[in-house]
N, C-alpha and C. Protein backbone atom coordinates (compact mmCIF):
# COMPACT_ATOMS: atom_id res chain seq x y z
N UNK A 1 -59.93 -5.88 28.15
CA UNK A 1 -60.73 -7.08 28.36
C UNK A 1 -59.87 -8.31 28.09
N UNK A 2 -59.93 -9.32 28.68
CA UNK A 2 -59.29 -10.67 28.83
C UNK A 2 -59.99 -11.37 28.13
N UNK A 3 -59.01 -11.90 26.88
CA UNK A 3 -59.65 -12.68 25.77
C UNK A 3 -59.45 -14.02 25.60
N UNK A 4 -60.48 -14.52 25.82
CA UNK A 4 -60.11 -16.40 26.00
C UNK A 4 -60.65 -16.84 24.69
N UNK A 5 -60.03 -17.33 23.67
CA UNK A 5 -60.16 -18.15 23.08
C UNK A 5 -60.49 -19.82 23.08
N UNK A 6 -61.39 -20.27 22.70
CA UNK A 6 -61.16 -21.98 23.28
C UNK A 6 -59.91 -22.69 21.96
N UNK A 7 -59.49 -23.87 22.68
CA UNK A 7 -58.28 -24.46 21.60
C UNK A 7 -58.81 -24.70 20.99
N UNK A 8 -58.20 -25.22 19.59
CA UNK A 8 -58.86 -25.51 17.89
C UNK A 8 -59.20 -27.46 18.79
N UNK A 9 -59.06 -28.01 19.49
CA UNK A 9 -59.23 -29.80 19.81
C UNK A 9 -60.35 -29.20 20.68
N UNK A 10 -60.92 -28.12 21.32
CA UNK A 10 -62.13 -28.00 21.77
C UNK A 10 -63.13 -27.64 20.62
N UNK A 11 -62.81 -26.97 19.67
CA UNK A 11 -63.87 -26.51 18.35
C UNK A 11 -64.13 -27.85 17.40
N UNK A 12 -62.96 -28.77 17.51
CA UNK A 12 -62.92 -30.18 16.89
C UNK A 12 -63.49 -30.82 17.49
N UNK A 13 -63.52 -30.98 18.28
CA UNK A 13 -64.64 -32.09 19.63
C UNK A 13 -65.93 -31.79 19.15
N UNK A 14 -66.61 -30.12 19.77
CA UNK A 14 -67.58 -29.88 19.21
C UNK A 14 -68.29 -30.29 18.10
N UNK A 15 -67.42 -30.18 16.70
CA UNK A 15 -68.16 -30.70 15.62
C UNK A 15 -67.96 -31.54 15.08
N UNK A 16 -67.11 -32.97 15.79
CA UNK A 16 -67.44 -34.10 15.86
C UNK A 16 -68.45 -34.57 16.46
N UNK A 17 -68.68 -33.82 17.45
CA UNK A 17 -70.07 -34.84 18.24
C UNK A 17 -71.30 -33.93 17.72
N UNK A 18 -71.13 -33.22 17.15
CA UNK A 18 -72.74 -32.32 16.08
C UNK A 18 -73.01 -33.34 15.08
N UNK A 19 -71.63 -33.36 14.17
CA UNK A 19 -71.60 -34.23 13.01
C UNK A 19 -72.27 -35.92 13.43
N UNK A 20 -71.68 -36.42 14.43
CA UNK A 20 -71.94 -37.85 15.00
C UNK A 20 -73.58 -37.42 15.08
N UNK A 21 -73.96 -36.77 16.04
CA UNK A 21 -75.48 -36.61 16.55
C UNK A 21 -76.53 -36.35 15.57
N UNK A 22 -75.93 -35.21 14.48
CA UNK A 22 -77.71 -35.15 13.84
C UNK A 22 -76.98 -34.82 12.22
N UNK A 23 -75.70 -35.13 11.73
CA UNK A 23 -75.30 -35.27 10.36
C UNK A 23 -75.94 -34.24 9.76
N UNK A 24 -75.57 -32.58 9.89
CA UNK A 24 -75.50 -31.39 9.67
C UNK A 24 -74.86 -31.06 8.09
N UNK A 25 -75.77 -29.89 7.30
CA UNK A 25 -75.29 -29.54 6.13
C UNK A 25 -73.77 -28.87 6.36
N UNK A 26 -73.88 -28.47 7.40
CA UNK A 26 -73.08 -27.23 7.58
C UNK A 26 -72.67 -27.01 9.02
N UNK A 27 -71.98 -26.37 9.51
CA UNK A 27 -71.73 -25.72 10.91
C UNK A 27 -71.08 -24.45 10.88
N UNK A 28 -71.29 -23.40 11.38
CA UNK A 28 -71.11 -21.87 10.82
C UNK A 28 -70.56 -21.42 12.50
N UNK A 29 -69.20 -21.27 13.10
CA UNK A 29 -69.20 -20.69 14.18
C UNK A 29 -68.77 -18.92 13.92
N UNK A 30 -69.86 -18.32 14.85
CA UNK A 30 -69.60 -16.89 14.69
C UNK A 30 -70.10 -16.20 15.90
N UNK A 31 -69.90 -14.67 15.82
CA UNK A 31 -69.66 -14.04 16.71
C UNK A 31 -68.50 -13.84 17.47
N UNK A 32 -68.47 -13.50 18.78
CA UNK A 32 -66.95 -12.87 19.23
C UNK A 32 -65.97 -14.83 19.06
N UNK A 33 -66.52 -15.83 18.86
CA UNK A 33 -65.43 -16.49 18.75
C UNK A 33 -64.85 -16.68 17.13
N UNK A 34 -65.44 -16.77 16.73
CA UNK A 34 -65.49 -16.43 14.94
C UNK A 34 -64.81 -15.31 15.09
N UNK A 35 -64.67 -13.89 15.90
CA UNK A 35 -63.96 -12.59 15.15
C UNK A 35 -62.67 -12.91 16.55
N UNK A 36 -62.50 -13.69 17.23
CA UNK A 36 -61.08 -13.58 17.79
C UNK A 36 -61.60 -12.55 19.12
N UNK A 37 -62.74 -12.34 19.89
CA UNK A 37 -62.78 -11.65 20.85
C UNK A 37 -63.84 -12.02 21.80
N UNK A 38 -63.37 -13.34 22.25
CA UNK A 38 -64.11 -13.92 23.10
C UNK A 38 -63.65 -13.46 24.61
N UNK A 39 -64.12 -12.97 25.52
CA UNK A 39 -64.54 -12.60 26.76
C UNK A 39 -64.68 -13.68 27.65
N UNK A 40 -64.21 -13.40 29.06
CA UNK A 40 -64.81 -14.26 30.09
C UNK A 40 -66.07 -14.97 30.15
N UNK A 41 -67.36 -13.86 29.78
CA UNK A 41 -68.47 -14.37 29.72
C UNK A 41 -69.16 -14.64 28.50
N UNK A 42 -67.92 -14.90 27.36
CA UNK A 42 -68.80 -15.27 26.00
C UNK A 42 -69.06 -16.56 25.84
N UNK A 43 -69.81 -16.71 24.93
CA UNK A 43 -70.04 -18.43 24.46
C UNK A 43 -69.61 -18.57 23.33
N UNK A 44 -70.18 -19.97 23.06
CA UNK A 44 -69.63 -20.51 21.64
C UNK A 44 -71.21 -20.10 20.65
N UNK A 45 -70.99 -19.18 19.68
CA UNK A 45 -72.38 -19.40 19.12
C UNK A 45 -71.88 -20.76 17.17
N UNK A 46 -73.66 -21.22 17.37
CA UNK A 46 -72.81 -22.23 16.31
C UNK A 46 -73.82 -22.20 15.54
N UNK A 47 -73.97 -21.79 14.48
CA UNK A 47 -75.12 -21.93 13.53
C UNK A 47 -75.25 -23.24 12.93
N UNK A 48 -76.16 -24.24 12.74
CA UNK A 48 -76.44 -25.63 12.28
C UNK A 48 -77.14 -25.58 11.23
N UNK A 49 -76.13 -25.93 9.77
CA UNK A 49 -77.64 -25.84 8.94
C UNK A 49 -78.17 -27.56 8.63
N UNK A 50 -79.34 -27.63 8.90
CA UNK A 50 -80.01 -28.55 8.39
C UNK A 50 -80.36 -28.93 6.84
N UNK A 51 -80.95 -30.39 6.61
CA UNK A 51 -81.78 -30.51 5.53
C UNK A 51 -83.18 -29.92 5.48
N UNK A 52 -83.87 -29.55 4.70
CA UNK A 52 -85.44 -29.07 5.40
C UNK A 52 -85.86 -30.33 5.51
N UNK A 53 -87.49 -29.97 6.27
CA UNK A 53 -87.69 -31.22 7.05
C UNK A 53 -87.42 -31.90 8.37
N UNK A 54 -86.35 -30.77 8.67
CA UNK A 54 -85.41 -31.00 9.86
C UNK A 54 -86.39 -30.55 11.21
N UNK A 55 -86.93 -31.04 12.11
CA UNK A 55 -87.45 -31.09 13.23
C UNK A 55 -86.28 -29.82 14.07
N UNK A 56 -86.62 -28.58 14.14
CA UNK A 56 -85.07 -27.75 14.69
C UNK A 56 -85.07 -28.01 16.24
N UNK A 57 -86.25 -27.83 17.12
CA UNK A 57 -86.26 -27.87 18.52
C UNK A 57 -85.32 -29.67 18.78
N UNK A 58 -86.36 -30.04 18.14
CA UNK A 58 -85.84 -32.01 18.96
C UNK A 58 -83.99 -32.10 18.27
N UNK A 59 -83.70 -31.29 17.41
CA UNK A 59 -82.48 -31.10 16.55
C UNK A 59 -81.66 -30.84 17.89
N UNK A 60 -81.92 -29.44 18.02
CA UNK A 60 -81.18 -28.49 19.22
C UNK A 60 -80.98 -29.06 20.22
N UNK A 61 -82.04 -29.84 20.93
CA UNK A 61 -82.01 -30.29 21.97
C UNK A 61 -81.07 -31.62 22.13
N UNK A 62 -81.05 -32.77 20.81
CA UNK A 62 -79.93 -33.68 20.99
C UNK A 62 -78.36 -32.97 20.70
N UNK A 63 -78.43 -32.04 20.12
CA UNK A 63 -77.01 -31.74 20.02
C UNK A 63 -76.58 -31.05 21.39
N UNK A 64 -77.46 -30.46 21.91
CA UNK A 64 -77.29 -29.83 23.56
C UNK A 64 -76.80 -31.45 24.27
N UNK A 65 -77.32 -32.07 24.18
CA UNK A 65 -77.21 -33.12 25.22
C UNK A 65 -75.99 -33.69 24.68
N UNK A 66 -75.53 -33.88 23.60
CA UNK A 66 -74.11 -34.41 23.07
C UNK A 66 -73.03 -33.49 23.42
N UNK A 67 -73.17 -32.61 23.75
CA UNK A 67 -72.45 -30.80 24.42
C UNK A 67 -71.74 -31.13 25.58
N UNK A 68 -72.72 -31.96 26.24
CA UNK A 68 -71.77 -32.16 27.60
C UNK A 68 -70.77 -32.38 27.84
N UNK A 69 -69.93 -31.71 28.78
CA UNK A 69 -68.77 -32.12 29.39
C UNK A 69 -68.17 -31.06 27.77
N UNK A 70 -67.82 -31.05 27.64
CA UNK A 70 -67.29 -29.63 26.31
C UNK A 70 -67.11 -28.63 27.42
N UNK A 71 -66.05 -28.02 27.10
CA UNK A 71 -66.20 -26.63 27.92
C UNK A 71 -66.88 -25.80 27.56
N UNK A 72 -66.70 -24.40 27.72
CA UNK A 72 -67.30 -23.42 26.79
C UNK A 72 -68.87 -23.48 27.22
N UNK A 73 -69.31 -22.07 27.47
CA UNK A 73 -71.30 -22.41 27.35
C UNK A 73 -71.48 -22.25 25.70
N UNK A 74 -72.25 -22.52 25.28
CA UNK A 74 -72.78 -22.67 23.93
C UNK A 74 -73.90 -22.35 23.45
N UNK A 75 -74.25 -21.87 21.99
CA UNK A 75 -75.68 -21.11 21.76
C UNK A 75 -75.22 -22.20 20.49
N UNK A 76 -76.49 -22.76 20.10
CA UNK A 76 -76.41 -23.53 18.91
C UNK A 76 -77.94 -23.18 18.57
N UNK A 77 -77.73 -22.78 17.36
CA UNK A 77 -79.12 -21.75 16.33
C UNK A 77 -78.99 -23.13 14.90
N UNK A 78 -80.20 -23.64 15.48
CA UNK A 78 -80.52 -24.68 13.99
C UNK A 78 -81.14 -24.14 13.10
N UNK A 79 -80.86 -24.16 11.75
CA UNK A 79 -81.94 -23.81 10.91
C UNK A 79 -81.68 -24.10 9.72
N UNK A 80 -82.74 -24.28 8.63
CA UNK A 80 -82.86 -25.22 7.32
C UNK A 80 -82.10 -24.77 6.07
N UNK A 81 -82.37 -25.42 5.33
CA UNK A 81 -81.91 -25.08 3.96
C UNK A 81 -83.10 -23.93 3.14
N UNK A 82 -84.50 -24.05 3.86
CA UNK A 82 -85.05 -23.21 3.66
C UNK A 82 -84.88 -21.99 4.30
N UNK A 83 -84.83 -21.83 5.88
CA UNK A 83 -84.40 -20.80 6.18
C UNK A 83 -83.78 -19.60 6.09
N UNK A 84 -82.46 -20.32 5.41
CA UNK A 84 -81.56 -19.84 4.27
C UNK A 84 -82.20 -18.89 3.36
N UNK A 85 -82.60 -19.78 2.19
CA UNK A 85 -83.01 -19.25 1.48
C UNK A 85 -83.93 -18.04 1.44
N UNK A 86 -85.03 -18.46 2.54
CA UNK A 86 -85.93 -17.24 3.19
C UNK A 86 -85.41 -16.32 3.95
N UNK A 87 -84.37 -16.65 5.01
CA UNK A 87 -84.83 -15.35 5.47
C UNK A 87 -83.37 -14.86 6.00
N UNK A 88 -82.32 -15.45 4.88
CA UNK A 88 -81.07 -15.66 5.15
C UNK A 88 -79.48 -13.84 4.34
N UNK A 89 -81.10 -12.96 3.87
CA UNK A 89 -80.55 -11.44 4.13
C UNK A 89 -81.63 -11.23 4.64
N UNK A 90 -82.18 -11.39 5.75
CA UNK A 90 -83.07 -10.48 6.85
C UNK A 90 -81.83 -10.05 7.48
N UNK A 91 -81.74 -8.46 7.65
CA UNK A 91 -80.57 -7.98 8.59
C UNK A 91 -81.17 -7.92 10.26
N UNK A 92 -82.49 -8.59 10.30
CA UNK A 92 -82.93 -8.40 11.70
C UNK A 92 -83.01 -10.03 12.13
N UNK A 93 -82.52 -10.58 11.80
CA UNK A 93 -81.99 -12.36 11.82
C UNK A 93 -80.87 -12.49 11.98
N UNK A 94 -80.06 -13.74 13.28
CA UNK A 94 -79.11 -13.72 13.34
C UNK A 94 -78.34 -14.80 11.96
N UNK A 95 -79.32 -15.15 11.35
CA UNK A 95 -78.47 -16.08 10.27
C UNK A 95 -78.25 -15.16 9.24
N UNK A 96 -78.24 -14.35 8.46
CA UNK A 96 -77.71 -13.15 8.12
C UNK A 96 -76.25 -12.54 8.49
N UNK A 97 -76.45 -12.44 9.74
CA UNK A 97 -74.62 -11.98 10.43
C UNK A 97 -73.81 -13.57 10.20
N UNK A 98 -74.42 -14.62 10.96
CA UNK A 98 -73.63 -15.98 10.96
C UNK A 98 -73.56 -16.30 9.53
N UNK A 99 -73.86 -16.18 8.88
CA UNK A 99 -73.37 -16.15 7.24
C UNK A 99 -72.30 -15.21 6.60
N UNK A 100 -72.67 -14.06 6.46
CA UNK A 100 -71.46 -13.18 6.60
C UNK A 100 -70.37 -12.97 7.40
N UNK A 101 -70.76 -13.01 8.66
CA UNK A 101 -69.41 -12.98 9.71
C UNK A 101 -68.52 -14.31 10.02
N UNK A 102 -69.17 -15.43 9.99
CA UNK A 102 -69.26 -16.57 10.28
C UNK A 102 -68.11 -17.33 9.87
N UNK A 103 -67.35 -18.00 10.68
CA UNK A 103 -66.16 -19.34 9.92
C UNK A 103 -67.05 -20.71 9.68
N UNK A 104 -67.01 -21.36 8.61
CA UNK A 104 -67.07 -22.79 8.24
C UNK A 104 -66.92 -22.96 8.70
N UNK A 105 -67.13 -24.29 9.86
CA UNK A 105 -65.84 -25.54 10.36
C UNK A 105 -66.45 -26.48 9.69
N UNK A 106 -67.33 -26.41 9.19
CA UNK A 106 -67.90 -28.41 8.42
C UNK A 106 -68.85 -27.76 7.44
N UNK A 107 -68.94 -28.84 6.65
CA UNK A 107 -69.51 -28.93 5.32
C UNK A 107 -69.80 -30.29 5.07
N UNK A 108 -71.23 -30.68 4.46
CA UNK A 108 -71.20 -31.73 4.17
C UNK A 108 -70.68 -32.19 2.66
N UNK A 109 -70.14 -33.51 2.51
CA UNK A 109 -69.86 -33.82 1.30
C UNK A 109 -70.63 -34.34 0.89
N UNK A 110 -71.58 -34.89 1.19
CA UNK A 110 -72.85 -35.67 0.95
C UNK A 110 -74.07 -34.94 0.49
């Protein structure tokens, strides 16, 4: 299988314009680009953690629209600080794997 990686100034773009758009606890990229075996037809998956309180749909949807023009298709999974906490060892939840499997790229200092 033919493994495309995207460059580290495409994963930097990305979570500059997450960070710019909705000022994220966290950003968690995982799956085959997180383990180094991204495919023709893979995406970028990006876990977003929020503050609770966090509106996730109207969340998802401005960071989709800040996406544009980015290469790469993209799966961006918002979810809270409660989420976490709740339901964050459900092994039938993907925030469970994106926690364990998952690379950092951002953290808030704030």
């Amino acid at each position: 299988m033919l493994e495309i990686q995207p460059k580290p100034e495409v994963i930097d773009e990305l979570v500059r314009r997450i960070v710019e758009a909705v000022h994220p606890l966290r950003i968690i990229l995982f799956g085959s680009a997180a383990r180094g075996e991204m495919g023709r037809h893979s995406d970028l998956d990006l876990l977003v953690v929020m503050p609770d309180g966090t509106h996730r749909r109207r969340t998802a949807q401005e960071i989709y629209r800040r996406m544009w023009g980015v290469g790469f298709a993209k799966d961006i999974v918002v979810v809270t600080e409660s989420d976490i906490r709740e339901h964050g060892s459900n092994p039938y939840l993907i925030i469970k794997n994106a926690l364990e499997e998952g690379r950092e790229l951002y953290h808030s200092s704030g």
